[in-house]
C-alpha atoms as a PDB file:
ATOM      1  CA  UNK A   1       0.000   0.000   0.000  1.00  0.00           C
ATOM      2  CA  UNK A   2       1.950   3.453  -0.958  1.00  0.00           C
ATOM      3  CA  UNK A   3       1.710   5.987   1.260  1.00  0.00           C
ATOM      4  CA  UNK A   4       0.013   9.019  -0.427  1.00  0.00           C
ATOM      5  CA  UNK A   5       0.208  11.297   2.936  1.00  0.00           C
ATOM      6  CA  UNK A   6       1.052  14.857   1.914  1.00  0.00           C
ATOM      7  CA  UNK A   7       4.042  15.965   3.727  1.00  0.00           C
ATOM      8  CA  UNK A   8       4.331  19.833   3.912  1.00  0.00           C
ATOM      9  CA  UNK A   9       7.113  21.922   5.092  1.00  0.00           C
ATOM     10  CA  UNK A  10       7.039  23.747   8.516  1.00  0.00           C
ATOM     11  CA  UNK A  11       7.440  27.513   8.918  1.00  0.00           C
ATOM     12  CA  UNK A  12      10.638  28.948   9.464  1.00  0.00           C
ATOM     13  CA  UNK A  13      11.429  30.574  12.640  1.00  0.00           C
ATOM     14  CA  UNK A  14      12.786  34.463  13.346  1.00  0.00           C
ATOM     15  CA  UNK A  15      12.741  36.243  16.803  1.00  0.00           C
ATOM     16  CA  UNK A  16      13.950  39.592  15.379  1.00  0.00           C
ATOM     17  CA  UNK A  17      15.605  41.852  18.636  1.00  0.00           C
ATOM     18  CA  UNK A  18      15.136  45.333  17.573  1.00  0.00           C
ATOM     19  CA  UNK A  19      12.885  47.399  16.828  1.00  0.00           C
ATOM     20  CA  UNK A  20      14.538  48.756  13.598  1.00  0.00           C
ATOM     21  CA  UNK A  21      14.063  44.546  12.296  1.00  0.00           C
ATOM     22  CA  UNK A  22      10.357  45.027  13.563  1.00  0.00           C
ATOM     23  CA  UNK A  23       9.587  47.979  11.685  1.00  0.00           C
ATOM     24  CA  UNK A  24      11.047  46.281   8.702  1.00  0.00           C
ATOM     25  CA  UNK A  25       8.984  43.603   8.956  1.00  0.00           C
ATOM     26  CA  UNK A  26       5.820  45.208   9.416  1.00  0.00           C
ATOM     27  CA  UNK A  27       5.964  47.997   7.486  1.00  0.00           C
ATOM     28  CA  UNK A  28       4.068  50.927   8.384  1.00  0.00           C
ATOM     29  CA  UNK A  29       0.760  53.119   7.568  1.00  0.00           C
ATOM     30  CA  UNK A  30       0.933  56.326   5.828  1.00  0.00           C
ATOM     31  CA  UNK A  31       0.701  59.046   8.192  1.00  0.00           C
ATOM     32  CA  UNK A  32       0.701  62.507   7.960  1.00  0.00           C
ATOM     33  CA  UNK A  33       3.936  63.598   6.225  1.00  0.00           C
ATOM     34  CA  UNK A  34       4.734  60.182   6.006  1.00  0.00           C
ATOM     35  CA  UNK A  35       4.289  58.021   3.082  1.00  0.00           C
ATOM     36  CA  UNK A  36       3.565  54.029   3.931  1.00  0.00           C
ATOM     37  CA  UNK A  37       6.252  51.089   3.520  1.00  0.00           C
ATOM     38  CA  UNK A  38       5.726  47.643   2.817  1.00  0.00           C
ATOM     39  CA  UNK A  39       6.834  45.022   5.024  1.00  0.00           C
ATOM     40  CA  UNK A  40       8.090  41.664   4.438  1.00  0.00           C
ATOM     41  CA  UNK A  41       4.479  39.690   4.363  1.00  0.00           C
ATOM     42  CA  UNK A  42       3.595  42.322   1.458  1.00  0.00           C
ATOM     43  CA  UNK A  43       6.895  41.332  -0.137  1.00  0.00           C
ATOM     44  CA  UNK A  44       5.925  37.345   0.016  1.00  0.00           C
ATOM     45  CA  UNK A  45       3.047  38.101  -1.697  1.00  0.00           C
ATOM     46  CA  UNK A  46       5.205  40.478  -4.420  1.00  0.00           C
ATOM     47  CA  UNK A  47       7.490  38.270  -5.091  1.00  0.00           C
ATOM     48  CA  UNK A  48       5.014  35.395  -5.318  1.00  0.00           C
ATOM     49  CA  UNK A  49       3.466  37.176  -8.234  1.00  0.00           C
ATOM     50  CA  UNK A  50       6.415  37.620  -9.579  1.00  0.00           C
ATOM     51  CA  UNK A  51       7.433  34.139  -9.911  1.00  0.00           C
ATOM     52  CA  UNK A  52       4.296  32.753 -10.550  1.00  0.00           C
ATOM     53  CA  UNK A  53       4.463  35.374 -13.828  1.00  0.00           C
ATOM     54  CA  UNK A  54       8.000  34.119 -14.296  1.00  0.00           C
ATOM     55  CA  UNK A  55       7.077  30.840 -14.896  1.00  0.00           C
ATOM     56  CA  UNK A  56       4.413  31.287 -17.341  1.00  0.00           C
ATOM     57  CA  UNK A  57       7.174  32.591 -19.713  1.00  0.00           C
ATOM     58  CA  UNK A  58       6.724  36.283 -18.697  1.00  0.00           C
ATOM     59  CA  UNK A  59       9.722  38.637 -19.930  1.00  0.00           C
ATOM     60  CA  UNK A  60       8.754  41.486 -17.604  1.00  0.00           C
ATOM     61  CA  UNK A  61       8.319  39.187 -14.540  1.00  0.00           C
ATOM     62  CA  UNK A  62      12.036  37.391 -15.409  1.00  0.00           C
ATOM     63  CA  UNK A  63      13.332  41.035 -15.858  1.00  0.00           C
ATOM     64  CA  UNK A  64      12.242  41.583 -12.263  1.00  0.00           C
ATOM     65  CA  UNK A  65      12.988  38.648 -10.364  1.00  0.00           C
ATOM     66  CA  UNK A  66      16.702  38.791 -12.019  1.00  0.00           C
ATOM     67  CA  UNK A  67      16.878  42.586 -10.354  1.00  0.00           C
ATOM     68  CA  UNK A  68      15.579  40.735  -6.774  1.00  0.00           C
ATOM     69  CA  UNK A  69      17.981  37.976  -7.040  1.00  0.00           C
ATOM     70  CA  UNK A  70      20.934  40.317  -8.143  1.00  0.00           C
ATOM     71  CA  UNK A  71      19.667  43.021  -5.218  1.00  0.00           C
ATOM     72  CA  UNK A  72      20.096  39.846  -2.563  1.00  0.00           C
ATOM     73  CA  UNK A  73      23.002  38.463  -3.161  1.00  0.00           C
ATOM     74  CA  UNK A  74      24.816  42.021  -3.247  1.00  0.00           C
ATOM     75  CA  UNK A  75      23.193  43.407  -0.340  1.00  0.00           C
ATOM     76  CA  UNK A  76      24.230  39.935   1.197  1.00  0.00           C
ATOM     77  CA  UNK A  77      27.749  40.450   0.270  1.00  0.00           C
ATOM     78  CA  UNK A  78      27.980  43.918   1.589  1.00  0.00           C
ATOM     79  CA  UNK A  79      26.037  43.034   4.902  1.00  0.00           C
ATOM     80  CA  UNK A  80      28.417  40.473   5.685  1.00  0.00           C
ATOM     81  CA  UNK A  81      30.893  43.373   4.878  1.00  0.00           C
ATOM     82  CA  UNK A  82      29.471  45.597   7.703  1.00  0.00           C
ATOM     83  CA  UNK A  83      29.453  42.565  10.236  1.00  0.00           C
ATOM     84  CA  UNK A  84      32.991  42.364   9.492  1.00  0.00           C
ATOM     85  CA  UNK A  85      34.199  45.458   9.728  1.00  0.00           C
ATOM     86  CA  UNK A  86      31.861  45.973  12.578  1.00  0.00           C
ATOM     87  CA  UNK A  87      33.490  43.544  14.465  1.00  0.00           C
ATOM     88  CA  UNK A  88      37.125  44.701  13.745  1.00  0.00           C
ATOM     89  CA  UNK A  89      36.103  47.911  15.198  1.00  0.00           C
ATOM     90  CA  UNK A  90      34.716  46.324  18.750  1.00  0.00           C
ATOM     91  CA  UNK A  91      37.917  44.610  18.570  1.00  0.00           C
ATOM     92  CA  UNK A  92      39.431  48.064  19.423  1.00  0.00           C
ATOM     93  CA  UNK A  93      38.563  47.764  23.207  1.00  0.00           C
ATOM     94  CA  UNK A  94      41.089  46.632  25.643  1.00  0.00           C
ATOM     95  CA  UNK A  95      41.767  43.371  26.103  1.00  0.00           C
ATOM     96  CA  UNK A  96      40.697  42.710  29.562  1.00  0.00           C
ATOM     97  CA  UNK A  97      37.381  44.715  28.817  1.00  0.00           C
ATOM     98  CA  UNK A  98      34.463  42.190  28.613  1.00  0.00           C
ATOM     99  CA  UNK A  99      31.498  43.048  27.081  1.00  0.00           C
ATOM    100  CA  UNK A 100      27.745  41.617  27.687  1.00  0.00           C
ATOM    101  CA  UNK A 101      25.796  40.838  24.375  1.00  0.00           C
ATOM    102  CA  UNK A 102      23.083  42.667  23.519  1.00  0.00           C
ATOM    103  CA  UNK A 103      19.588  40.957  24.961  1.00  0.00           C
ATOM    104  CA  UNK A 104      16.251  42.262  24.347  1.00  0.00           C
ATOM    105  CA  UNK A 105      13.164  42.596  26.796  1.00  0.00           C
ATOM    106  CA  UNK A 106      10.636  41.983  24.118  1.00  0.00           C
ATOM    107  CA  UNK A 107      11.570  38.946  21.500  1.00  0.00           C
ATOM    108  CA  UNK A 108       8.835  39.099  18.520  1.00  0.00           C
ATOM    109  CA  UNK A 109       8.555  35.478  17.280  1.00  0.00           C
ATOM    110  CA  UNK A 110       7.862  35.148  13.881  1.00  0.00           C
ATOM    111  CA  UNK A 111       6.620  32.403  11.968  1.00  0.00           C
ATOM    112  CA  UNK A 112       7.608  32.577   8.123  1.00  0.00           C
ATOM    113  CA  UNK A 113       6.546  31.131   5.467  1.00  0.00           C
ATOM    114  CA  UNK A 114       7.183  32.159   1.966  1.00  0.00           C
ATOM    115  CA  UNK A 115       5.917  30.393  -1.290  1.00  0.00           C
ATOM    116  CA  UNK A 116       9.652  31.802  -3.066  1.00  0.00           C
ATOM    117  CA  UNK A 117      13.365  31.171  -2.090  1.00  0.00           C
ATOM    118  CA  UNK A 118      13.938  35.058  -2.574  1.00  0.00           C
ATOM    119  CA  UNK A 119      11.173  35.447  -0.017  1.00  0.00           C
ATOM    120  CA  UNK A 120      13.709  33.302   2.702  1.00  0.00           C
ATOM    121  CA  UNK A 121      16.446  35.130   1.307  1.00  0.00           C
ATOM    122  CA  UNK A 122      15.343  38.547   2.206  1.00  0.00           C
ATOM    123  CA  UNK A 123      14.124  36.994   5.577  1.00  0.00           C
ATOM    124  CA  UNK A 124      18.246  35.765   6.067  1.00  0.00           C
ATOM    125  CA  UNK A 125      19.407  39.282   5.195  1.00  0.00           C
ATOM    126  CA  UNK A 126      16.847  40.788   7.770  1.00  0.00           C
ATOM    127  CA  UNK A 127      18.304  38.854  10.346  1.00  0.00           C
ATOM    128  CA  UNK A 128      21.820  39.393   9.268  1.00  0.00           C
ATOM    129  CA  UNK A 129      20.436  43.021   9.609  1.00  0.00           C
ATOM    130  CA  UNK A 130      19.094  42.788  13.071  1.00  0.00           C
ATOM    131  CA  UNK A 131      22.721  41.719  13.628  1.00  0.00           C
ATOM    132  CA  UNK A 132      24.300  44.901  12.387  1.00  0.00           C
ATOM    133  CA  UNK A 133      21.952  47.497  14.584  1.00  0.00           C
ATOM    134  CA  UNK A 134      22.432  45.272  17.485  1.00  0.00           C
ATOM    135  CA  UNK A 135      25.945  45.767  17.084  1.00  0.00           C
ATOM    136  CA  UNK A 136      25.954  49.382  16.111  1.00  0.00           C
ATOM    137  CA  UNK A 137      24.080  49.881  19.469  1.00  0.00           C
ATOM    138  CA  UNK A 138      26.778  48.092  21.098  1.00  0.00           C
ATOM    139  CA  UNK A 139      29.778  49.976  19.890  1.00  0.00           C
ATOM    140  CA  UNK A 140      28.172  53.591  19.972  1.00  0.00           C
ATOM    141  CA  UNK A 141      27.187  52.647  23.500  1.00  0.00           C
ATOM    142  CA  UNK A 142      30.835  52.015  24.454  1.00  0.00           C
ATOM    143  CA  UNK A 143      32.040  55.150  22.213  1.00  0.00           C
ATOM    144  CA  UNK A 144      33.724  53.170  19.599  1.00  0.00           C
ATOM    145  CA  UNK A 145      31.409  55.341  17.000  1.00  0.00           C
ATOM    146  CA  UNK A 146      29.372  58.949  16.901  1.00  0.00           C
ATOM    147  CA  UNK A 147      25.806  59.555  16.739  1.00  0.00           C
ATOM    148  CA  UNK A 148      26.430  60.427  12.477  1.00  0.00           C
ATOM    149  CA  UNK A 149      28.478  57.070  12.261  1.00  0.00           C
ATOM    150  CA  UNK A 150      25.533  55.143  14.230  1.00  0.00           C
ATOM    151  CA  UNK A 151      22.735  56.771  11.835  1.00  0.00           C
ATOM    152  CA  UNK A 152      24.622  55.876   8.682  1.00  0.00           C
ATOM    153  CA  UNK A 153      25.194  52.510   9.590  1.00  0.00           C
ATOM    154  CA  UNK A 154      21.580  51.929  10.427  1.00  0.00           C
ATOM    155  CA  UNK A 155      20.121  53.813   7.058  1.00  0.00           C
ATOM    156  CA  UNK A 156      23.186  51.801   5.168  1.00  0.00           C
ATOM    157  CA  UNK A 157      21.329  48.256   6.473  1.00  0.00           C
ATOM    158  CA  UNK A 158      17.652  49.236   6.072  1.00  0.00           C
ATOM    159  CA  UNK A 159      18.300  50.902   2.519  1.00  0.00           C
ATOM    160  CA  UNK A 160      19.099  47.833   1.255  1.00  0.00           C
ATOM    161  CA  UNK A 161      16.126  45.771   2.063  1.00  0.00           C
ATOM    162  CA  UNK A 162      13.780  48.826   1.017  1.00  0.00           C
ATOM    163  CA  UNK A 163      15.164  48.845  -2.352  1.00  0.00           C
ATOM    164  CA  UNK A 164      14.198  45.088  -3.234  1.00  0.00           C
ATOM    165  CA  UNK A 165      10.478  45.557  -2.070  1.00  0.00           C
ATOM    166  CA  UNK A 166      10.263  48.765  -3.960  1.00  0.00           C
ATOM    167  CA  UNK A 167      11.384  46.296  -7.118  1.00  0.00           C
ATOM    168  CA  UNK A 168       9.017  44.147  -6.074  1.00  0.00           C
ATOM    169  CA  UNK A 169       6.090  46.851  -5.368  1.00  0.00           C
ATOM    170  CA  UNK A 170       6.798  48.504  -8.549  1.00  0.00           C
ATOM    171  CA  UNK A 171       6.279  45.206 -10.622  1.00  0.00           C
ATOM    172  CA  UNK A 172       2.688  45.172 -12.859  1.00  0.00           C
ATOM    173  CA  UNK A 173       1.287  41.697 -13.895  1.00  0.00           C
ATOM    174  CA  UNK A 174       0.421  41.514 -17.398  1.00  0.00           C
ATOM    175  CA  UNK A 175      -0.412  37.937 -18.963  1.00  0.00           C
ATOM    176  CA  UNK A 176       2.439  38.316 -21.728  1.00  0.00           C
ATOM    177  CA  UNK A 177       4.927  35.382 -22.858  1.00  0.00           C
ATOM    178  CA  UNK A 178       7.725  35.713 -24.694  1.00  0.00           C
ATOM    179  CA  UNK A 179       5.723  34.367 -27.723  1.00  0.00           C
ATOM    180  CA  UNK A 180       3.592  37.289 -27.692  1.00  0.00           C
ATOM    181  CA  UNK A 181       6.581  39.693 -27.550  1.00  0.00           C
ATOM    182  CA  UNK A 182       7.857  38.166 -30.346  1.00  0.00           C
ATOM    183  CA  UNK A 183       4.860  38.676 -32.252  1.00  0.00           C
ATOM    184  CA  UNK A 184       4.607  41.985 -31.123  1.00  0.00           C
ATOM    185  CA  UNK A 185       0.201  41.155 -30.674  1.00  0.00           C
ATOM    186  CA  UNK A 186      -2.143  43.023 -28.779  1.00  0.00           C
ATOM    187  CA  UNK A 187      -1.332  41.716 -25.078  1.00  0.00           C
ATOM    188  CA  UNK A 188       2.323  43.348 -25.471  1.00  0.00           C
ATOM    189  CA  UNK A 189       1.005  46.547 -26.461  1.00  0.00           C
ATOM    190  CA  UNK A 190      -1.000  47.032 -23.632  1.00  0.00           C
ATOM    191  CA  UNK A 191       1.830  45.579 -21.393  1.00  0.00           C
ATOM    192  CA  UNK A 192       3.960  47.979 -23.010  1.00  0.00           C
ATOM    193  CA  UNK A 193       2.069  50.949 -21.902  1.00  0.00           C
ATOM    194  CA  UNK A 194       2.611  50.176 -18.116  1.00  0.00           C
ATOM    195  CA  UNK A 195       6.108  49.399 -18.182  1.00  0.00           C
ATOM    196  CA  UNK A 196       8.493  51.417 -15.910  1.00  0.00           C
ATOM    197  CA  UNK A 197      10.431  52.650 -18.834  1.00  0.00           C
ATOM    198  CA  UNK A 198       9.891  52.335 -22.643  1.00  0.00           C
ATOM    199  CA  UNK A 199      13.311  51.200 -23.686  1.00  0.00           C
ATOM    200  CA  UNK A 200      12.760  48.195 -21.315  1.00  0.00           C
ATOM    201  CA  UNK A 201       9.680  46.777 -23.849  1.00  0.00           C
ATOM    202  CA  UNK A 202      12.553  47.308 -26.483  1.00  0.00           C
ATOM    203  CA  UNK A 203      15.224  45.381 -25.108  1.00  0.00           C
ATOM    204  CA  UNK A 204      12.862  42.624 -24.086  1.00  0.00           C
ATOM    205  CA  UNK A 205      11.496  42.397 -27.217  1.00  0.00           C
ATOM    206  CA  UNK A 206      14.928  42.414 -29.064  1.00  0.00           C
ATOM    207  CA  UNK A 207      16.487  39.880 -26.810  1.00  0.00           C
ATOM    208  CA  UNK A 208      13.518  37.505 -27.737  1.00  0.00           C
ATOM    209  CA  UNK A 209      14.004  37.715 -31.057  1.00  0.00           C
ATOM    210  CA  UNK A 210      17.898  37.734 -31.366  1.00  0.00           C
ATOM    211  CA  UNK A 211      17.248  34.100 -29.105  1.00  0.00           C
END
């Protein structure tokens, strides 16, 4: 007798510990000189799109998920760049100075679950994230930095993981294929009209055909 029971994937796991990871997370309203940010469950469902649109053959949508993946895996790099040169810079105290880690009074546990590796990957560089500010508390606190330093290192961290979503907000679904851009039909015209810059139809269209 075969064993037909679905087996599903559990969520993944993230206890972000400061509030600058929180707000990233949840994003925030539009208030009154304030415009609104997405947060990472808006970006799931972004990125979702995107992939789903991806796979049906969709220039636009491969366009797009190429600028996420490209987005990660530099911010990656250059996060892991921060926690490194973060780290030589604590290494600056005395040597018989002992510091205490940084520990937080009020753990948010998340449970994630995204239908897209990219989702999971911007989840990993939020954590590596809520690294960084951790640690940029912890050596302004102990006067290894300035208030200016501290602020650019935080804004430096957060900028990163704004610009993907705003790749991902900005994307429009159109059912187009690659097929119809090569015919240059009806559905690409239209699709045409809301892309986010003209040349971009032009360079789809001639890649398709030069393929």
């Amino acid at each position: 007798m075969s064993d037909k029971t679905e087996k599903k994937v559990g969520a993944l796991h993230s206890e972000p510990h400061t509030q600058y990871a929180i707000n990233t997370w949840s994003g925030r309203p539009a208030s009154e000189g304030k415009p609104s940010l997405i947060g990472m469950p808006l970006f799931f469902q972004l990125i979702s799109r995107i992939n789903r649109d991806s796979l049906a053959d969709n220039p636009w949508a491969d366009t797009a998920q190429v600028e996420v993946e490209t987005l990660l895996e530099t911010a990656s790099q250059q996060l892991q760049k921060c926690l490194n040169d973060i780290d030589a810079l604590m290494a600056m105290l005395p040597a018989d100075a002992f510091v205490s880690g940084v520990t937080s009074t009020a753990l948010l546990n998340i449970g994630v679950h995204s239908h897209t590796p990219q989702g999971y990957c911007c989840v990993y560089l939020l954590v590596g994230f809520d690294q960084l500010i951790s640690r940029v508390f912890q050596a302004h606190h102990y006067g290894l930095m300035s208030q200016k330093e501290r602020k650019a290192w935080l804004h430096r961290g957060n900028h990163q993981i704004r610009h993907i979503f705003s790749v991902a907000l900005h994307y429009r679904s159109h059912p187009v294929t690659r097929q119809d851009l090569a015919s240059d039909n009806r559905a690409v015209f239209h699709a045409a009209r809301y892309a986010r810059e003209t040349f971009e139809y032009l360079v789809l269209r001639e890649q398709v055909l030069a393929a």
